[in-house]
C-alpha atoms as a PDB file:
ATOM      1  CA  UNK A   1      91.377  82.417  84.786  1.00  0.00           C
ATOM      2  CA  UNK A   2      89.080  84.264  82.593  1.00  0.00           C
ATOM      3  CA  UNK A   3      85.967  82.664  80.393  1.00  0.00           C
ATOM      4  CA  UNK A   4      86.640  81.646  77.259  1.00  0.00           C
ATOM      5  CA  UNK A   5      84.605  84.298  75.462  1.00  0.00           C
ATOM      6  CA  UNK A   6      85.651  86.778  78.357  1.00  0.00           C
ATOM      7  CA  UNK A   7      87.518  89.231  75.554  1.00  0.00           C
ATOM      8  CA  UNK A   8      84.716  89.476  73.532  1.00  0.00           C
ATOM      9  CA  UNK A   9      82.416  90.760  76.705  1.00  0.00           C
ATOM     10  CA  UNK A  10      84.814  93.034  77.431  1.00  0.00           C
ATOM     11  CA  UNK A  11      84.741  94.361  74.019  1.00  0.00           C
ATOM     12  CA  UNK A  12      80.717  94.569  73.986  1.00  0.00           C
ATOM     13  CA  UNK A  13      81.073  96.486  77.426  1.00  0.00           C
ATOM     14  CA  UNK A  14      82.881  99.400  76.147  1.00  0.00           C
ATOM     15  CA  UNK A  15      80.342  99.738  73.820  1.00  0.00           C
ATOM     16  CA  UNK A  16      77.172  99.484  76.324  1.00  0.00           C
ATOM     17  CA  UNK A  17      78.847 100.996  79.586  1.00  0.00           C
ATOM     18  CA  UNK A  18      77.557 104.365  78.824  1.00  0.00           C
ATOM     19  CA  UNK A  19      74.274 103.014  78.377  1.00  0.00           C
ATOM     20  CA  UNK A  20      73.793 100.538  81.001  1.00  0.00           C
ATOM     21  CA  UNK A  21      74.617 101.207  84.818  1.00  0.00           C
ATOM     22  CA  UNK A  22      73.895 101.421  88.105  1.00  0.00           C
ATOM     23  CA  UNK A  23      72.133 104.961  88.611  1.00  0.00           C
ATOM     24  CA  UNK A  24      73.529 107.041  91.358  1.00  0.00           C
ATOM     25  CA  UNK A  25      71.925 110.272  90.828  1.00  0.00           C
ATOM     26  CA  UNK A  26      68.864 112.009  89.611  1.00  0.00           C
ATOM     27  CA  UNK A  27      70.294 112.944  85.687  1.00  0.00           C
ATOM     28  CA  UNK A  28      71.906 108.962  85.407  1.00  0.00           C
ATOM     29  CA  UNK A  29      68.501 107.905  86.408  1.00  0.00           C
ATOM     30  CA  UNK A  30      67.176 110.310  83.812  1.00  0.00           C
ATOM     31  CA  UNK A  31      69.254 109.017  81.060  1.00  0.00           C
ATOM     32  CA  UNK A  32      68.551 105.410  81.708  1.00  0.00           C
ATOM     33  CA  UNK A  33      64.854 105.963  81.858  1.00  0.00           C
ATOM     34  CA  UNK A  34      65.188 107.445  78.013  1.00  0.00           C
ATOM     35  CA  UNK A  35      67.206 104.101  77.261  1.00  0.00           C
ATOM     36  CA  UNK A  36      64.310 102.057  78.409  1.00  0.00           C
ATOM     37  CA  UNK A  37      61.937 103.907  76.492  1.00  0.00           C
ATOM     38  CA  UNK A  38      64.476 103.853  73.237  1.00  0.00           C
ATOM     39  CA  UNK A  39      64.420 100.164  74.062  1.00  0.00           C
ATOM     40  CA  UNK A  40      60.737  99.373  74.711  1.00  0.00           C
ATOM     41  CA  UNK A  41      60.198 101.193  70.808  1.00  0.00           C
ATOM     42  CA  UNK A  42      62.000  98.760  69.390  1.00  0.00           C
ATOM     43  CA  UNK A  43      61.479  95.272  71.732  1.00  0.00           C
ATOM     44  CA  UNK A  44      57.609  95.704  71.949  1.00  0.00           C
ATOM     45  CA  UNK A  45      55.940  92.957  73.613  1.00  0.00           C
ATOM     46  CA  UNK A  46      58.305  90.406  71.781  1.00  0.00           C
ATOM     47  CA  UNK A  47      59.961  88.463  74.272  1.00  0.00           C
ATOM     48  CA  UNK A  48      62.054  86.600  71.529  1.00  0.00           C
ATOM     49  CA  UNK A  49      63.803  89.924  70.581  1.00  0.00           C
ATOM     50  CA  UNK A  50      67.305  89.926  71.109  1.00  0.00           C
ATOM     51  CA  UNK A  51      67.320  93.433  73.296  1.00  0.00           C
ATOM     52  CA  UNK A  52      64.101  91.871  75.489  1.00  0.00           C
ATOM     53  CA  UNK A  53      66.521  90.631  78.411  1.00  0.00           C
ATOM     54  CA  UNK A  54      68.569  94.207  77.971  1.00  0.00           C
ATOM     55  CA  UNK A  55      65.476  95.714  78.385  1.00  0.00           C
ATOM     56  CA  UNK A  56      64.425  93.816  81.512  1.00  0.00           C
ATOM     57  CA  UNK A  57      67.832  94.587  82.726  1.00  0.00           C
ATOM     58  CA  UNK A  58      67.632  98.192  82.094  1.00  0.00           C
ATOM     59  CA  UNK A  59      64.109  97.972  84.322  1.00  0.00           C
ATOM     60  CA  UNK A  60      65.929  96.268  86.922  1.00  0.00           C
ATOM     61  CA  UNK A  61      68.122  99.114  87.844  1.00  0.00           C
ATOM     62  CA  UNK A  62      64.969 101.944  87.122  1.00  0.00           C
ATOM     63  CA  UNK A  63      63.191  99.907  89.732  1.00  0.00           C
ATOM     64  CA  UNK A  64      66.233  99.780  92.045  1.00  0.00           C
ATOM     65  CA  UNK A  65      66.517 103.591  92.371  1.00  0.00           C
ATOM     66  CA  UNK A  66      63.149 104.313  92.431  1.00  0.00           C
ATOM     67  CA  UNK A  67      62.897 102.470  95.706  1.00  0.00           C
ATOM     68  CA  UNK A  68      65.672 103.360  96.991  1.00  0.00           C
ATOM     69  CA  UNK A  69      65.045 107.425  96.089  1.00  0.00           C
ATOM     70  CA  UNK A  70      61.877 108.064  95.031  1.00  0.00           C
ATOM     71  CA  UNK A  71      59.393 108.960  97.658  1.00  0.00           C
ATOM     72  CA  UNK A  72      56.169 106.490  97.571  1.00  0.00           C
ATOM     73  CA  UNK A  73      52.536 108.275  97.101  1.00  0.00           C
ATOM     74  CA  UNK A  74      50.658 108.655  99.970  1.00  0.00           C
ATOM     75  CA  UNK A  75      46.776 108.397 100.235  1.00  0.00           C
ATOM     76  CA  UNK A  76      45.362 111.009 101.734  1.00  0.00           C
END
């Protein structure tokens, strides 16, 4: 049985599932780094803004690919 308000996420989905995913490769990671920085314009440092938890999402899956793809620094 679905959630009660399980039609309206769907709905909102559509709309954000071009934006918001699980990068796979190099240009998806590319795109959702310029949504983070769209997103950190216009959230700031306010945590009670209502795009601050989309935003922490959105860093979620950066910081997912970068360790799963991007080579650490070395010291030399």
């Amino acid at each position: 049985m679905l959630h009660k308000d399980m039609g309206s996420t769907v709905q909102a989905w559509h709309t954000l599932e071009g934006m918001v995913y699980v990068p796979h490769m190099e240009e998806e990671y590319q795109r959702l780094v310029a949504f983070l920085d769209d997103l950190i314009d216009a959230v700031g440092e306010d945590e009670t803004h209502p795009l601050a938890s989309l935003m922490e999402v959105v860093g979620v899956l950066i910081e997912r690919y970068e360790e799963e793809h991007v080579p650490e620094l070395t010291k030399e």
